[in-house]
Protein backbone atom coordinates (compact mmCIF):
# COMPACT_ATOMS: atom_id res chain seq x y z
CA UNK A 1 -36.95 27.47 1.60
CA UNK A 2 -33.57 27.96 1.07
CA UNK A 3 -30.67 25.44 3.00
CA UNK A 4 -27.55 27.79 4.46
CA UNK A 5 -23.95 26.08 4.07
CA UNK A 6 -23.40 25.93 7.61
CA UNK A 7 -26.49 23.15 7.77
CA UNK A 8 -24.99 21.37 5.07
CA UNK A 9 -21.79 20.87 6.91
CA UNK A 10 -24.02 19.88 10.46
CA UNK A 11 -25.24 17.53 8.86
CA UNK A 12 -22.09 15.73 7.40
CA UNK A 13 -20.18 16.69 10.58
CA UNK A 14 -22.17 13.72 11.57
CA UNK A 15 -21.26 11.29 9.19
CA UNK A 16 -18.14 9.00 10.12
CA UNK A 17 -15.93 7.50 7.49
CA UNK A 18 -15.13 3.54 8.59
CA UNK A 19 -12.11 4.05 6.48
CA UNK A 20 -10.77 6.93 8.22
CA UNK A 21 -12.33 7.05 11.76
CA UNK A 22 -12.73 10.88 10.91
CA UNK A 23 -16.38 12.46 10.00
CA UNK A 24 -16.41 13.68 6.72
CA UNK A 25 -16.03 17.70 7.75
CA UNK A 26 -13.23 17.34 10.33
CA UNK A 27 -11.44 15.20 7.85
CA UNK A 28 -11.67 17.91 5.35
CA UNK A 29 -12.96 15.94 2.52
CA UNK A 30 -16.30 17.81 1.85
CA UNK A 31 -15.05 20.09 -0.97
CA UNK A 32 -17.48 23.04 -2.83
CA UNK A 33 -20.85 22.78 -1.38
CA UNK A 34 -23.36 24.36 -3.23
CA UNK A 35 -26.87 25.47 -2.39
CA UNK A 36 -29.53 26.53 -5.03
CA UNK A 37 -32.65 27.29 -2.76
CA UNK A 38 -33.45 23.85 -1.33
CA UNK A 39 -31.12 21.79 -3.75
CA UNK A 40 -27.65 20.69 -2.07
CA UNK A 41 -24.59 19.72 -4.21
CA UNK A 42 -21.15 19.12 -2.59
CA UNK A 43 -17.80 17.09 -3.45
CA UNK A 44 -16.51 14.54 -1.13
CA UNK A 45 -12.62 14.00 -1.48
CA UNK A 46 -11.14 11.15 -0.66
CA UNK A 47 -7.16 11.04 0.29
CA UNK A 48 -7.28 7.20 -0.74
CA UNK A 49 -8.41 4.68 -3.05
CA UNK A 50 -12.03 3.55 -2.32
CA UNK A 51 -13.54 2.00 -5.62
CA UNK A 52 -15.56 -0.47 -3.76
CA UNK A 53 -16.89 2.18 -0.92
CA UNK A 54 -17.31 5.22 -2.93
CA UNK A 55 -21.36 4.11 -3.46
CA UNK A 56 -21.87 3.04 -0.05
CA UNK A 57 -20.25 6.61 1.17
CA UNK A 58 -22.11 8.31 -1.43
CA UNK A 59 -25.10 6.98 0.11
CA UNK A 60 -24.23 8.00 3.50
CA UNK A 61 -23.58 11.50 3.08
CA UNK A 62 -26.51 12.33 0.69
CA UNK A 63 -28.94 10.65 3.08
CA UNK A 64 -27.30 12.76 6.09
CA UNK A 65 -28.06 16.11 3.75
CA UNK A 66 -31.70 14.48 3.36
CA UNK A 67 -32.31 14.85 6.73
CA UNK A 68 -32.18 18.53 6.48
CA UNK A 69 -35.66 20.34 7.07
CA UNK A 70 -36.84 21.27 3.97
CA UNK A 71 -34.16 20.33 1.43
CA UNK A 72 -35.07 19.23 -1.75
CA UNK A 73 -32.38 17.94 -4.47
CA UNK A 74 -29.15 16.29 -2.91
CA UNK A 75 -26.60 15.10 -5.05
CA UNK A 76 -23.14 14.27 -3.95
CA UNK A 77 -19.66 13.59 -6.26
CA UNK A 78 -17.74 11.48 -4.53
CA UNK A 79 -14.16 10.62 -5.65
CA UNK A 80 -10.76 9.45 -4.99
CA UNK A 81 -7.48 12.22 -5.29
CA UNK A 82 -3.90 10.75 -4.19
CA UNK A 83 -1.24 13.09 -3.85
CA UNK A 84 2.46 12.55 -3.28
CA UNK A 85 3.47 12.38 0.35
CA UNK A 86 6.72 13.13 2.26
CA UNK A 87 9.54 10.93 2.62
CA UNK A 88 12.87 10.78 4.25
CA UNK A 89 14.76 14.15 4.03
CA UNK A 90 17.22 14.91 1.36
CA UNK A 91 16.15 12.00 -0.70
CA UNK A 92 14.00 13.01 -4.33
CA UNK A 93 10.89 11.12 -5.16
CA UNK A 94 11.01 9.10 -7.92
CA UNK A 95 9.90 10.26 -11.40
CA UNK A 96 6.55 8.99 -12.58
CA UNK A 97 5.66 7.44 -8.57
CA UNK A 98 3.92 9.34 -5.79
CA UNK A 99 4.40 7.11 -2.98
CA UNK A 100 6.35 4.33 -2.09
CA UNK A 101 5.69 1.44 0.51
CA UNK A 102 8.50 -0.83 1.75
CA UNK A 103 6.70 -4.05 2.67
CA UNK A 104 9.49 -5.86 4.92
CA UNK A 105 10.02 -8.60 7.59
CA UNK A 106 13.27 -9.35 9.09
CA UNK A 107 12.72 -12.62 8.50
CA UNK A 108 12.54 -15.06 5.39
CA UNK A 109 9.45 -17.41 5.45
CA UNK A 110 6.88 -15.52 7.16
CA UNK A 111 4.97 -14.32 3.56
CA UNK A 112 6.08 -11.34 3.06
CA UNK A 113 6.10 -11.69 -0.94
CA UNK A 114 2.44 -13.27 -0.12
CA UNK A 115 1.65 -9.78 1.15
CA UNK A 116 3.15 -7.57 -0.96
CA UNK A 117 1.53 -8.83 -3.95
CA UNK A 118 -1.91 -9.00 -2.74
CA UNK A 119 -1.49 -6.14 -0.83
CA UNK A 120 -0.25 -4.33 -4.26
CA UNK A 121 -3.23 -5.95 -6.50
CA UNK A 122 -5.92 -4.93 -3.11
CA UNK A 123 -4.64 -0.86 -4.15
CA UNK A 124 -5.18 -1.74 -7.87
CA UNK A 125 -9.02 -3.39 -7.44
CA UNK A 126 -9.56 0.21 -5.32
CA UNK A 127 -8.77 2.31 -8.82
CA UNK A 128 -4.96 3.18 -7.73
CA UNK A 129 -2.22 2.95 -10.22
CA UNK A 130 0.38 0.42 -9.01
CA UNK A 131 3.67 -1.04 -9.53
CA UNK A 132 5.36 -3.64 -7.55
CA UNK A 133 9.26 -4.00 -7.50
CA UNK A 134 10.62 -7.50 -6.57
CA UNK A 135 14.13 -5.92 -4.50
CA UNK A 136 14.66 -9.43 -3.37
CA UNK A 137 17.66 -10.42 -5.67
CA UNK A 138 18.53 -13.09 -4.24
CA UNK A 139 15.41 -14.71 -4.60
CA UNK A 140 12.67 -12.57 -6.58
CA UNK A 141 9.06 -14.82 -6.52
CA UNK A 142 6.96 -11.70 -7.69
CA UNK A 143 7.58 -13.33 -11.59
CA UNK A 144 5.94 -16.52 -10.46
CA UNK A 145 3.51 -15.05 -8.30
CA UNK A 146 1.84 -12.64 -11.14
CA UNK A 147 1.89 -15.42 -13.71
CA UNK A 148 4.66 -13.01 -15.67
CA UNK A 149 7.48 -16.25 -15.38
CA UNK A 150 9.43 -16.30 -18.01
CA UNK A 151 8.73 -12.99 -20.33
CA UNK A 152 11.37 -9.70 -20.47
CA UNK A 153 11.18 -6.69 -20.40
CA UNK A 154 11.20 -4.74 -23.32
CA UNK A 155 13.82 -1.51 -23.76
CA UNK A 156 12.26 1.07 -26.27
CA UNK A 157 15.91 3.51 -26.29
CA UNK A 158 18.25 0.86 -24.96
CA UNK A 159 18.65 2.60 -21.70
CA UNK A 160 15.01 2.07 -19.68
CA UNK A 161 13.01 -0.67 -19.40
CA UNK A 162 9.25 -0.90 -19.55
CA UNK A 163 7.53 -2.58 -16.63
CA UNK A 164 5.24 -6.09 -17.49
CA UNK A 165 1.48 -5.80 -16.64
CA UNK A 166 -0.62 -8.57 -14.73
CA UNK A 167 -3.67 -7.80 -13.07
CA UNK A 168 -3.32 -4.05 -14.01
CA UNK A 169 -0.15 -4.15 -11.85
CA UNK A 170 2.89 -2.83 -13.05
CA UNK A 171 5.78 -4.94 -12.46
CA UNK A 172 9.66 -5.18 -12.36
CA UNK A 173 11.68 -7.99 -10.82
CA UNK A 174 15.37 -9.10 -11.43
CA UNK A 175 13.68 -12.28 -12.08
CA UNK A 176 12.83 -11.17 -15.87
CA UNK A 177 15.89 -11.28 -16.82
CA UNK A 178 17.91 -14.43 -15.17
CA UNK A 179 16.60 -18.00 -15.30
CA UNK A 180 14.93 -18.86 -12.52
CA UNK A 181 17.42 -21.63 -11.79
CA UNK A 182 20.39 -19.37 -12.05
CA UNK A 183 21.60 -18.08 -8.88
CA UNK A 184 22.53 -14.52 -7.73
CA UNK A 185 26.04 -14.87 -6.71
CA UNK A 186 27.06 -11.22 -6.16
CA UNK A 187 28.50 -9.31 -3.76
CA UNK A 188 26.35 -6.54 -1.19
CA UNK A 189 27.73 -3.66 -3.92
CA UNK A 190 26.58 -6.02 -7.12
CA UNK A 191 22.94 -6.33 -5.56
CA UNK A 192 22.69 -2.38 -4.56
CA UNK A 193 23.46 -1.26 -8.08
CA UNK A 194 21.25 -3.73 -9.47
CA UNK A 195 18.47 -2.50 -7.16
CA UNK A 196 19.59 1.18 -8.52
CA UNK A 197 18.73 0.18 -11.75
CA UNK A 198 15.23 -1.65 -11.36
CA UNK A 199 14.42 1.18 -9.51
CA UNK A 200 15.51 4.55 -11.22
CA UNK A 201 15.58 2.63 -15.15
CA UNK A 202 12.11 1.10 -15.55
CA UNK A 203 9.41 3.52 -16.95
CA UNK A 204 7.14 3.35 -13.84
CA UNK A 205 3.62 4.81 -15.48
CA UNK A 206 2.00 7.74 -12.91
CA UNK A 207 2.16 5.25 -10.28
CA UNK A 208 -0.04 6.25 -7.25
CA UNK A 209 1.27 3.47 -4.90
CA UNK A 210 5.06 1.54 -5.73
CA UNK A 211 5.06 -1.75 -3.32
CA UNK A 212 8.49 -2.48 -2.89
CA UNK A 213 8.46 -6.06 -2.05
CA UNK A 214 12.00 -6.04 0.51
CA UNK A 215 14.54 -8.55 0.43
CA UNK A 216 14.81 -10.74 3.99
CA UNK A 217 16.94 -9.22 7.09
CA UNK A 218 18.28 -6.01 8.20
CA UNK A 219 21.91 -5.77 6.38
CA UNK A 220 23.48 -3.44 4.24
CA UNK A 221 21.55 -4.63 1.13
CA UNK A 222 18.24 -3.12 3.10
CA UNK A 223 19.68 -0.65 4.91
CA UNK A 224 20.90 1.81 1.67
CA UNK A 225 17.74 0.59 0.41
CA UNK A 226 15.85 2.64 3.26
CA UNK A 227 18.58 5.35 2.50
CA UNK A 228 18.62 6.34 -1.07
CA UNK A 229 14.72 5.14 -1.93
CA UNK A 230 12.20 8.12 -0.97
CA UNK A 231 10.25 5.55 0.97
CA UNK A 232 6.28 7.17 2.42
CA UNK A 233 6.16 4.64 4.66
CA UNK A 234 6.85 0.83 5.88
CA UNK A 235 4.77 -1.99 5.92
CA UNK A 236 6.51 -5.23 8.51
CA UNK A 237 5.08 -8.79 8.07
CA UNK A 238 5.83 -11.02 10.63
CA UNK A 239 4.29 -14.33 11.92
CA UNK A 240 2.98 -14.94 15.60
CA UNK A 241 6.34 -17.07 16.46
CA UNK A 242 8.42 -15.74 18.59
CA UNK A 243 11.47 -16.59 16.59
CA UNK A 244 9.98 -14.13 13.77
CA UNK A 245 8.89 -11.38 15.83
CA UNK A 246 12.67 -10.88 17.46
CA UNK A 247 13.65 -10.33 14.00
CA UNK A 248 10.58 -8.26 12.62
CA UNK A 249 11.72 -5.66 15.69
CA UNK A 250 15.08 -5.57 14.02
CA UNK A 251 13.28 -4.77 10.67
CA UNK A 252 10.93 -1.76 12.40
CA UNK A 253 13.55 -0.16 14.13
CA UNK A 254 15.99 -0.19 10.97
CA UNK A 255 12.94 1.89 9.48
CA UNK A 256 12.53 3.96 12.82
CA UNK A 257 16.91 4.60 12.39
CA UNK A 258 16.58 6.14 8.67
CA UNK A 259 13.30 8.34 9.53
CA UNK A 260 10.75 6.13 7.34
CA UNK A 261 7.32 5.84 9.00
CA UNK A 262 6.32 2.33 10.25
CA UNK A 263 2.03 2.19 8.26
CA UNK A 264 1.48 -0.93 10.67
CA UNK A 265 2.14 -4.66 11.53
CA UNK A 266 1.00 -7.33 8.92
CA UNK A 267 0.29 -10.67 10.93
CA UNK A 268 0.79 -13.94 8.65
CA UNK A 269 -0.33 -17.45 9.28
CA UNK A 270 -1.91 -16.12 11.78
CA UNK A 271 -4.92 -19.33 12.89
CA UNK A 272 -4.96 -22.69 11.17
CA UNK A 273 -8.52 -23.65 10.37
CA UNK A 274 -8.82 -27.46 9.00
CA UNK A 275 -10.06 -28.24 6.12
CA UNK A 276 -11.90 -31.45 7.10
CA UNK A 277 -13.27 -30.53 10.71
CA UNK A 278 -13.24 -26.61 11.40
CA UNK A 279 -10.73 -26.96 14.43
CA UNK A 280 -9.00 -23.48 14.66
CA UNK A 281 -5.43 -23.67 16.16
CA UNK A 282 -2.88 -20.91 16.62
CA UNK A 283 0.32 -22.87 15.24
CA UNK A 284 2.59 -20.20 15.58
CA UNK A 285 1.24 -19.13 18.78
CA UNK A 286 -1.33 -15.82 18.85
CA UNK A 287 -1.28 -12.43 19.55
CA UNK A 288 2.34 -11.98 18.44
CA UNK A 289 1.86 -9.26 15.70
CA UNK A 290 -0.47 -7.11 18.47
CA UNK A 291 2.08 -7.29 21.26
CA UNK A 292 4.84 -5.74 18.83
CA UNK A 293 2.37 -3.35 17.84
CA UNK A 294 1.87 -2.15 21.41
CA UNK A 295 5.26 -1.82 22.59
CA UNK A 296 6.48 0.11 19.55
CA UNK A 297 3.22 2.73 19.45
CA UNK A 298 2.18 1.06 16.19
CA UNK A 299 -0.58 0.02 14.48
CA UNK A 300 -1.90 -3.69 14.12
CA UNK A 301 -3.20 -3.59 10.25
CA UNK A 302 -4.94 -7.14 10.59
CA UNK A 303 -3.96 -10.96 10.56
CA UNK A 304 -4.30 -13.82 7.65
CA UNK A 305 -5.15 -16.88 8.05
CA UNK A 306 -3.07 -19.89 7.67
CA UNK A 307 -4.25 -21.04 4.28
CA UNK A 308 -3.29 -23.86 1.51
CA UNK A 309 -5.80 -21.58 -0.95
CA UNK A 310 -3.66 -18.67 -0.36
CA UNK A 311 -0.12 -20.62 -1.01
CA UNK A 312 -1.90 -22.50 -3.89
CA UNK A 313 -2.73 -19.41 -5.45
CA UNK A 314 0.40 -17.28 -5.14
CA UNK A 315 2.40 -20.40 -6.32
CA UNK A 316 -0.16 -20.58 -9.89
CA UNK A 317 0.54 -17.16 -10.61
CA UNK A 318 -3.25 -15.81 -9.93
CA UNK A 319 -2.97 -14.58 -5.77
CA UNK A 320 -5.84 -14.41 -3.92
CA UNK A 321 -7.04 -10.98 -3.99
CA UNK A 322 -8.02 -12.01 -8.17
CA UNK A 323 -7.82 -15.71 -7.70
CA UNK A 324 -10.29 -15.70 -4.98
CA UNK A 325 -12.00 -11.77 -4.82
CA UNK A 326 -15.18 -12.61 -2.77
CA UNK A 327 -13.29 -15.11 -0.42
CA UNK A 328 -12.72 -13.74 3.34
CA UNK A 329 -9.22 -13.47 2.99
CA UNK A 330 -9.33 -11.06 0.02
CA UNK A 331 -11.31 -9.26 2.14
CA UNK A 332 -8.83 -8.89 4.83
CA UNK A 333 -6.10 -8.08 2.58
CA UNK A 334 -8.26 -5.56 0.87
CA UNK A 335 -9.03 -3.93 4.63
CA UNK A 336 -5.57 -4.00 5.24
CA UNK A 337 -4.41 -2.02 1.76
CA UNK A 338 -7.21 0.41 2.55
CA UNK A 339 -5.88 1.09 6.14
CA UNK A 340 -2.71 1.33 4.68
CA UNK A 341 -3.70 4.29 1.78
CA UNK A 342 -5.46 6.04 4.60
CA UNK A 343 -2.37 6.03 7.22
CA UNK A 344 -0.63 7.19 4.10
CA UNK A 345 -3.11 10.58 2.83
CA UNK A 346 -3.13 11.45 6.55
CA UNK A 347 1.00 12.35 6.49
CA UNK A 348 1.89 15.50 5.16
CA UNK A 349 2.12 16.35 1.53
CA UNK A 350 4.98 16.38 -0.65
CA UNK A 351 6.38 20.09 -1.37
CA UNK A 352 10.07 19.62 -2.96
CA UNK A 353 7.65 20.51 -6.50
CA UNK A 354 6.84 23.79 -5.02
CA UNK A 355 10.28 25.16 -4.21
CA UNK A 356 12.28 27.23 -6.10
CA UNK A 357 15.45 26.34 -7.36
CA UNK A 358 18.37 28.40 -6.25
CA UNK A 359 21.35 28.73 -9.03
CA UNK A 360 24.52 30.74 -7.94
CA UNK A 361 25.70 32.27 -10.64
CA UNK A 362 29.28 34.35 -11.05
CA UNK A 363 28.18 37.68 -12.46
């Protein structure tokens, strides 16, 4: 008995992705279906990193196709493909990087560099390429954070710089090269060029995802930041307080002023649970990082916990997502960078590549 094409897609049409929301044939992810009498093949595309669903997925769909009257063979490829997407108009992507995410808060304190990291190493556990660039000059922590304190960088032509690797993370911070008890006494101009360089000097290797881990606030330093880096999309942390969500507004709408996408709302330190008794308590108040998310049409990504494992960790150089992979808040960080990839391979695709370029020429 032979299976037609049109049964094959039925059936998946009927299949939901939990990453997505999206079955698997509006989404546009089932790719060459192919039917040899009552044998099925097909490809299943995904637009994001998804190393620790792809089995469960696989599972899904082939067991949908199984449920076809009379098939026989089902096999199903599924696999990951990220593509450069969009950014700001009249700004170039960066060689070597397909997307960018800004992870930013307009407040110092709330965890931001917490986030970033694991947020970064929850892409790279997924099978994406990553970098992270520490743009907090004034105070870069990403060095400490990925066990990389003290090393340098190392210059192969005198010119570039090659990123460090922890994790499988690719990293640059201005941190590698000052001692960490030196300060950064420079002026707005100073700190932009320096941010130039990290940026557009360091060898970033095919880079699916570049975290750029934001420096505090909303003032000029972060502002040409948002202007001259091809940003995909932005990524605010804030806590519950209400002190840090008045400035985390300022932070979205300095995205929403320079056309950068807002991805979501990060919640930090979110519920206090104690160690000794189990007594949850909202410290900083609850529902903070929801409320901003409603008023401004954007999404809530998830909340963290208030947790002396996740400090502890960050602070010994191995954060949570590899210092503690099966614990519940690796979990939530690794929901979060999922959500995150998605929001991103649902915006439209990168063309500058495919345009020609125009030269005038005096004949």
């Amino acid at each position: 008995m032979s299976i037609s094409e049109q049964a094959v897609k039925t059936a998946l049409a009927g299949v939901v992705d939990d990453n997505t929301g999206k079955d698997f044939v509006s989404g546009r992810a089932v790719k060459n279906i192919r039917v040899d009498g009552a044998d099925v093949a097909f490809d299943v595309e995904l637009g994001y990193p998804a190393k620790t669903q792809i089995d469960a997925i696989r599972k899904a769909v082939i067991a949908a196709v199984k449920g076809i009257p009379g098939v026989g063979n089902v096999s199903a490829n599924v696999y990951s493909k990220i593509v450069a997407h969009a950014v700001q108009l009249g700004v170039k992507l960066l060689p070597g990087v397909k997307n960018i995410i800004a992870v930013a808060s307009g407040k110092g304190g709330v965890g931001k560099s917490t986030t970033a990291v694991n947020l970064a190493l929850a892409l790279t556990q997924e099978g994406a390429r990553v970098g992270i660039l520490d743009a907090d000059i004034y105070g870069p922590s990403q060095p400490q954070m990925l066990g990389l304190a003290g090393q340098q960088p190392e210059s192969r032509d005198g010119q570039s710089m090659e990123p460090l690797e922890a994790y499988g993370l690719q990293a640059m911070s201005i941190g590698f090269m000052v001692d960490v008890e030196t300060p950064m006494v420079w002026r707005g101009p100073m700190v932009a060029q320096a941010l130039d360089q990290l940026l557009g000097q360091t060898n970033w290797n095919d880079l699916d995802y570049l975290i750029v881990d934001m420096p505090p606030g909303t003032g000029d330093i972060q502002l040409s930041l948002a202007q001259k880096v091809p940003v995909t999309g932005a990524v605010i942390v804030t806590t519950p307080q209400d002190i840090a969500l008045i400035d985390a507004r300022k932070g979205l709408k300095m995205f929403e002023k320079v056309n950068i996408p807002i991805l979501g709302i990060v919640e930090n330190m979110s519920i206090h649970i104690c160690s000794q008794c189990g007594h949850a308590e909202h410290i900083f108040g609850s529902g903070g990082g929801e409320r901003m998310g409603a008023d401004y049409g954007v999404e809530f990504l998830g909340s963290l916990p208030l947790d002396i494992a996740i400090r502890e960790m960050a602070d010994g150089g191995k954060p949570t997502v590899v210092g503690a992979a099966d614990s519940p808040s690796a979990e939530i960080y690794r929901a979060i960078a999922r959500r995150v990839a998605v929001k991103i391979g649902e915006r439209a695709k990168d063309m500058t590549s495919k345009f020609p370029n125009i030269v005038v020429k005096n004949t």
